[in-house]
C-alpha atoms as a PDB file:
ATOM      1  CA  UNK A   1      81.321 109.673  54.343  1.00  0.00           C
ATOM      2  CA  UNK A   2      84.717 109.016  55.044  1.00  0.00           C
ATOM      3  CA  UNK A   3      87.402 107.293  52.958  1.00  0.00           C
ATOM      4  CA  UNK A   4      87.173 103.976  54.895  1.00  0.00           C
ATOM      5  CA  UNK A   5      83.299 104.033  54.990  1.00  0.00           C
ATOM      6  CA  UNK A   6      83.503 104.173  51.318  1.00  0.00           C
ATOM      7  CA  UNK A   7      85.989 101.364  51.811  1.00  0.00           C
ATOM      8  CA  UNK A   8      85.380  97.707  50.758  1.00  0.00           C
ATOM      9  CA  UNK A   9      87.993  97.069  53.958  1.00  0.00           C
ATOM     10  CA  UNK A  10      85.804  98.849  56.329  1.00  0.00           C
ATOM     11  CA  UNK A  11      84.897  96.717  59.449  1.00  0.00           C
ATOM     12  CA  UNK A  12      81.483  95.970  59.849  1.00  0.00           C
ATOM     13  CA  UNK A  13      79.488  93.543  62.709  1.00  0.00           C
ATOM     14  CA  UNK A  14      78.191  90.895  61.734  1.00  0.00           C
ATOM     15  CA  UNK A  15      74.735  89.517  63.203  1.00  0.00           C
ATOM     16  CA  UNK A  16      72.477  86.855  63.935  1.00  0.00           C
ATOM     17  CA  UNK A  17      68.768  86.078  62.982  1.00  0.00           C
ATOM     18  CA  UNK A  18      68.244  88.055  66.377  1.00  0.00           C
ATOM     19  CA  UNK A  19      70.541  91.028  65.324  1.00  0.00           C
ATOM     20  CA  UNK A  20      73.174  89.517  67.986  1.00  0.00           C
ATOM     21  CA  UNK A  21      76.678  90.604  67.145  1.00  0.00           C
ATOM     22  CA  UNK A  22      78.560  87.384  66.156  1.00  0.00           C
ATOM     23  CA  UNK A  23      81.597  88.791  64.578  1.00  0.00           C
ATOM     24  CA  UNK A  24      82.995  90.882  62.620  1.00  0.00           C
ATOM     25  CA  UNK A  25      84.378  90.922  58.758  1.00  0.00           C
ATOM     26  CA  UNK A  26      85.564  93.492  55.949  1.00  0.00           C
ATOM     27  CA  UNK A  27      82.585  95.405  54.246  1.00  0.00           C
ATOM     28  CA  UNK A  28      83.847  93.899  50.634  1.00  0.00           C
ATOM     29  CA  UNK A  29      83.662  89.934  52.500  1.00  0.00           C
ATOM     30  CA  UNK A  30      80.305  91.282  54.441  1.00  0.00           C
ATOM     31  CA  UNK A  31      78.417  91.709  50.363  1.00  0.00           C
ATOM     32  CA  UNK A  32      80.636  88.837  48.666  1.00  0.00           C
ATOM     33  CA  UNK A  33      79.363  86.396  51.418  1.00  0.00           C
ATOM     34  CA  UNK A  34      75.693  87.844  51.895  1.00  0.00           C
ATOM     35  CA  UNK A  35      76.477  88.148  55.631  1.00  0.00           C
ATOM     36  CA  UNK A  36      73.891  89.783  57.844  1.00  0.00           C
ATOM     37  CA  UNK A  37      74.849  92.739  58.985  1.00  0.00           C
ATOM     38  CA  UNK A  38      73.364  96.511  60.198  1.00  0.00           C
ATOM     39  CA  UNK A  39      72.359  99.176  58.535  1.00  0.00           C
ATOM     40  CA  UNK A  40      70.321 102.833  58.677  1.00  0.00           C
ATOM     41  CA  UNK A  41      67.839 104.263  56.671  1.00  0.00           C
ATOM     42  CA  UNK A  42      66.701 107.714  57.344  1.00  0.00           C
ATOM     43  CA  UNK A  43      64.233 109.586  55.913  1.00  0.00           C
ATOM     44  CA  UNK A  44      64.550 113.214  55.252  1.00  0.00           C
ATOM     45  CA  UNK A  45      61.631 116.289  54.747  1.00  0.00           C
ATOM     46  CA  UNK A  46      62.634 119.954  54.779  1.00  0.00           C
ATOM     47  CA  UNK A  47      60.249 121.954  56.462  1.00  0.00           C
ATOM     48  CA  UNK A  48      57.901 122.123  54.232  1.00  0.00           C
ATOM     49  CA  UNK A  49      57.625 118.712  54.521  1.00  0.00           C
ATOM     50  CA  UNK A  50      59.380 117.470  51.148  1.00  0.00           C
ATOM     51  CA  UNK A  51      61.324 114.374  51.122  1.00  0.00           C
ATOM     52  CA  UNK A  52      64.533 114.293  50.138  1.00  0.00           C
ATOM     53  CA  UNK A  53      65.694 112.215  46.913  1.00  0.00           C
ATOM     54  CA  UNK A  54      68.813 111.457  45.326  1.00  0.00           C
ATOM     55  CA  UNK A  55      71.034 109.606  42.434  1.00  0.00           C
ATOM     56  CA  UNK A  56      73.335 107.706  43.970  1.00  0.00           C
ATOM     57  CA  UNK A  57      77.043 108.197  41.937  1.00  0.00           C
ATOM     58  CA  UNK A  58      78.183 105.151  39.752  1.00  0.00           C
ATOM     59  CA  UNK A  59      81.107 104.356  42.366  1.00  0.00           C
ATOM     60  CA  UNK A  60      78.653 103.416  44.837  1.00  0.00           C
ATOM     61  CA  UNK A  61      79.568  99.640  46.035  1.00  0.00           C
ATOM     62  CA  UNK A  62      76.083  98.656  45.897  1.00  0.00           C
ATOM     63  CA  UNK A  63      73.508  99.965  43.672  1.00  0.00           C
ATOM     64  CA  UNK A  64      75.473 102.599  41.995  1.00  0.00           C
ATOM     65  CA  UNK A  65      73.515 104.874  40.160  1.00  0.00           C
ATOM     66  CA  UNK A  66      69.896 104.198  41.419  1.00  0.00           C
ATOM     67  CA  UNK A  67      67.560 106.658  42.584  1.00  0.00           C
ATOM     68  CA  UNK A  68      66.737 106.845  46.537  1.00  0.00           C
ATOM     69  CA  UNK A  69      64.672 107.950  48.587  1.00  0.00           C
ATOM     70  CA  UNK A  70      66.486 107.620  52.179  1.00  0.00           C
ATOM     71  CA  UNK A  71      69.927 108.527  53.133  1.00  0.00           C
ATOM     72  CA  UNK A  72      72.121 106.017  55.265  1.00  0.00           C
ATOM     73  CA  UNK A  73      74.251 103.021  54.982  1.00  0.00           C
ATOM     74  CA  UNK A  74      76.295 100.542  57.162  1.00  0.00           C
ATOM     75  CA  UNK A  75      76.403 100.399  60.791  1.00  0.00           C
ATOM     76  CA  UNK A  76      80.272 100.381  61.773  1.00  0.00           C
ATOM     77  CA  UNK A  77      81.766  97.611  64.084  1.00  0.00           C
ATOM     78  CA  UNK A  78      80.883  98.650  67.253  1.00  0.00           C
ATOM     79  CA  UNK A  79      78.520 101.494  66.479  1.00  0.00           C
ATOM     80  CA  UNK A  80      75.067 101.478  67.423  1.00  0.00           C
ATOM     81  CA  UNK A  81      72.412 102.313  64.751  1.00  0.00           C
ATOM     82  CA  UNK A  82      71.057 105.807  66.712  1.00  0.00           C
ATOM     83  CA  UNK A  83      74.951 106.966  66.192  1.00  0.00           C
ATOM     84  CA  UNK A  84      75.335 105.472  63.011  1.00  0.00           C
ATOM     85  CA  UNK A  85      71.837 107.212  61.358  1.00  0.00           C
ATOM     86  CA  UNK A  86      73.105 110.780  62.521  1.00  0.00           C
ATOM     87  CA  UNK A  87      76.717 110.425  61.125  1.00  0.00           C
ATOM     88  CA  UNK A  88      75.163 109.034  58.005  1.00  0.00           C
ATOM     89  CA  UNK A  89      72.797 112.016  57.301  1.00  0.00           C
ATOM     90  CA  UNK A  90      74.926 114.482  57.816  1.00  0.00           C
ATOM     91  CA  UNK A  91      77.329 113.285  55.716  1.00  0.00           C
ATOM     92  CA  UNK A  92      75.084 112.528  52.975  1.00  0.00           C
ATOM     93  CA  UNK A  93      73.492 115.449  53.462  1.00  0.00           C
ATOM     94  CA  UNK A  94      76.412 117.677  53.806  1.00  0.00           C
ATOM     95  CA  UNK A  95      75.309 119.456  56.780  1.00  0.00           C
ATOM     96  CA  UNK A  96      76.379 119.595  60.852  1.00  0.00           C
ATOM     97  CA  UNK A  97      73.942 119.935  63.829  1.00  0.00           C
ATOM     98  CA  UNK A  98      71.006 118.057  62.268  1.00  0.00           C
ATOM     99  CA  UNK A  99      68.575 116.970  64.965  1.00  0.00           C
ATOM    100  CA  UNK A 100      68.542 113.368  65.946  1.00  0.00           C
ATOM    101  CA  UNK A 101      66.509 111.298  63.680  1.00  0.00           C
ATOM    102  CA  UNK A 102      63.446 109.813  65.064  1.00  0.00           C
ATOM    103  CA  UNK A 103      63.148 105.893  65.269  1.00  0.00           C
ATOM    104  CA  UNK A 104      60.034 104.232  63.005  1.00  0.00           C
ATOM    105  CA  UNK A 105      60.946 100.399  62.334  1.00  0.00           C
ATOM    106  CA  UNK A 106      62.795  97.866  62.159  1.00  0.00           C
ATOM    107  CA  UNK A 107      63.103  95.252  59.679  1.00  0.00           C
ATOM    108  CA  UNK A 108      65.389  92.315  57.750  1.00  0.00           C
ATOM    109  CA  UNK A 109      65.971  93.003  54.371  1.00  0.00           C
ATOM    110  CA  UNK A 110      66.883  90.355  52.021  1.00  0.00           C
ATOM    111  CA  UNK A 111      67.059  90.027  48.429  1.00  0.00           C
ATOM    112  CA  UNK A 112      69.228  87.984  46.382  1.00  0.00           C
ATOM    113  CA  UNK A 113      72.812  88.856  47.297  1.00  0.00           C
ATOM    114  CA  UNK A 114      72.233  90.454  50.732  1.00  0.00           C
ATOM    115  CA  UNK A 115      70.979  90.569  54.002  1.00  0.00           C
ATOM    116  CA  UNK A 116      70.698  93.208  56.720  1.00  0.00           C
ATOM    117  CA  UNK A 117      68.976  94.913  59.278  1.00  0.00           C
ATOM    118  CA  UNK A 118      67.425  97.808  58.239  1.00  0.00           C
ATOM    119  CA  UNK A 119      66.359 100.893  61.471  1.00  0.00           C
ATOM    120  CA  UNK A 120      64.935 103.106  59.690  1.00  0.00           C
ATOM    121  CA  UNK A 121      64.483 106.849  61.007  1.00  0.00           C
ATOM    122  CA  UNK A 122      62.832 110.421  60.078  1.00  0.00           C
ATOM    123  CA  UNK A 123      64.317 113.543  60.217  1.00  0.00           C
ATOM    124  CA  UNK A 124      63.191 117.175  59.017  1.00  0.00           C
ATOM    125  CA  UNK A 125      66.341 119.004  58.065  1.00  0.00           C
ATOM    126  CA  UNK A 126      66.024 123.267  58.243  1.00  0.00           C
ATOM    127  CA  UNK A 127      69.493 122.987  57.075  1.00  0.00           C
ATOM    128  CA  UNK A 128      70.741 123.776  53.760  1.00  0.00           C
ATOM    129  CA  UNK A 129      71.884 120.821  52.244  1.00  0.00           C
ATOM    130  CA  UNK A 130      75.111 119.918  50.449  1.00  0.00           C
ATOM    131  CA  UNK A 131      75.303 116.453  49.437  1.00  0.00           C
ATOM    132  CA  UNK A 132      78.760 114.938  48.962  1.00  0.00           C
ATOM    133  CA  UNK A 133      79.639 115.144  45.337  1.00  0.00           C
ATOM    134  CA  UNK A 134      81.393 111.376  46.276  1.00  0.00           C
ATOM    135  CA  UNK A 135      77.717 109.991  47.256  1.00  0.00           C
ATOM    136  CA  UNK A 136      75.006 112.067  45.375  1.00  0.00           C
ATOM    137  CA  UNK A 137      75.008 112.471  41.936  1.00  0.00           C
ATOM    138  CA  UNK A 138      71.624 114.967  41.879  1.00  0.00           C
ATOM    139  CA  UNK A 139      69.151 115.412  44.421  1.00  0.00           C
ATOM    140  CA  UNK A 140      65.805 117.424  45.182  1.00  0.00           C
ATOM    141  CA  UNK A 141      63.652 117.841  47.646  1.00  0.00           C
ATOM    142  CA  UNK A 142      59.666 116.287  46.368  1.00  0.00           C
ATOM    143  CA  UNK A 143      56.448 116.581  47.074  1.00  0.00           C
ATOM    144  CA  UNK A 144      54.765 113.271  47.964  1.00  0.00           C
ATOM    145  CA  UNK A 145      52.732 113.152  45.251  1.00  0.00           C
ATOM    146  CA  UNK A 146      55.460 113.685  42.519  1.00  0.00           C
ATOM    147  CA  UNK A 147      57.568 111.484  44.447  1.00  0.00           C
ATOM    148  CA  UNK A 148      54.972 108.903  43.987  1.00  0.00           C
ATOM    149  CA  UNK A 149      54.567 109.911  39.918  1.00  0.00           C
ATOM    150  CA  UNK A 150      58.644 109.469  39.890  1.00  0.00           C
ATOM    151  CA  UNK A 151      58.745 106.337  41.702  1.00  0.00           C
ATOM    152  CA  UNK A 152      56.374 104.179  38.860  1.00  0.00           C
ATOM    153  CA  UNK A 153      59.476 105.216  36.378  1.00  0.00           C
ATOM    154  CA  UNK A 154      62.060 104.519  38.300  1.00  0.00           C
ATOM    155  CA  UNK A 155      60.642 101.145  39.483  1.00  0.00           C
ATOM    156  CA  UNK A 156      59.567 100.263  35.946  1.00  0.00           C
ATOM    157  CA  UNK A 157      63.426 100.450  34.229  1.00  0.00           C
ATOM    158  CA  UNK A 158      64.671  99.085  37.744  1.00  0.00           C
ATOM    159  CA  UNK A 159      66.873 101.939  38.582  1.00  0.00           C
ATOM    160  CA  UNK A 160      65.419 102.845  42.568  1.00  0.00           C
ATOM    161  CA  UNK A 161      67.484 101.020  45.613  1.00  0.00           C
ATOM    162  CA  UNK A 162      65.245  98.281  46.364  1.00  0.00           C
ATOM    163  CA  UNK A 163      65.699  98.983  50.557  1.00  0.00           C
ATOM    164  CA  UNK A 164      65.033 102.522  50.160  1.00  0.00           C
ATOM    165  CA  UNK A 165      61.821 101.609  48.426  1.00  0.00           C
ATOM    166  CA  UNK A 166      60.844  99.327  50.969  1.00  0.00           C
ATOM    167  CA  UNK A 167      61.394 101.793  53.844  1.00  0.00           C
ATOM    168  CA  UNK A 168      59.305 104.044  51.712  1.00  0.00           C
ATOM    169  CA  UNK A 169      56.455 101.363  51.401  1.00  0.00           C
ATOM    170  CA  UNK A 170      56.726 100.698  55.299  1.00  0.00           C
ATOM    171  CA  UNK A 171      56.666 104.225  56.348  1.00  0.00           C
ATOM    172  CA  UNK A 172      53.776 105.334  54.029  1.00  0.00           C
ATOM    173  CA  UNK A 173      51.531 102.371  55.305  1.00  0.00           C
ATOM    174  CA  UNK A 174      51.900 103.692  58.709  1.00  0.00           C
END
């Protein structure tokens, strides 16, 4: 991710309870005011049909050191969220040329302290991977079925990004 995506001054849109652009405010406002905004969440298998997981690095502006199981994050001002899911995995991913993620759903996420719109995607990624040392503090590709043994853990001491898991939820159930 770039330096001003990490950025609490980073421009973001913000939207209605139709996801209607309304205007437009600094990321750090955007989570101090629980403004509705955009974001992507893309899931990630390698070809053998893994899913990628991940630590996400104490400096993180929200949830800083949780476990995840998407890649993504905030749709820029002015970006749409197909443009904004690609950019995001291959940054967080640390490759180039990944294939363009796959729409799933759509949802509103909100818990206390924030509100967004969630697309969420699917990608498989031949690539090898090489997560931004800035973003990912470990990662691994799982099996569903450890995945699932991992996830009780995690959700029990409270340390997995509550979106993340809820994309998870949605997309299993499908």
């Amino acid at each position: 991710m770039t330096e001003q995506g990490r950025s609490a001054d980073e421009l973001l849109d913000i939207v209605d309870e139709q996801d209607r652009v309304v205007g437009q405010r600094r990321r750090g406002e955007v989570y101090a005011r629980r403004l509705r905004h955009r974001s992507t969440a893309i899931r990630v298998r390698d070809e053998r049909g893994r899913i990628f997981v991940h630590r996400r690095t104490p400096t993180k502006l929200i949830f800083p050191g949780m476990y995840d199981v998407v890649v993504g994050g905030v749709v820029g001002a002015g970006e749409d969220y197909d443009s904004a899911a690609l950019r995001e995995a291959e940054e967080e991913l640390g490759v180039s040329g990944l294939p363009t993620p796959e729409r799933r759903l759509k949802f509103l996420f909100e818990a206390p302290g924030f509100s967004w719109f969630l697309q969420v995607y699917e990608v498989v990624c031949t690539l090898p991977v090489r997560p931004q040392a800035e973003e990912v503090d470990w990662w691994d590709f799982l099996e569903e079925d450890e995945l699932e043994r991992r996830l009780a853990g995690w959700e029990a001491g409270k340390t997995v990004v509550p979106d993340g898991l809820e994309c998870h939820r949605r997309l299993s159930a499908r």
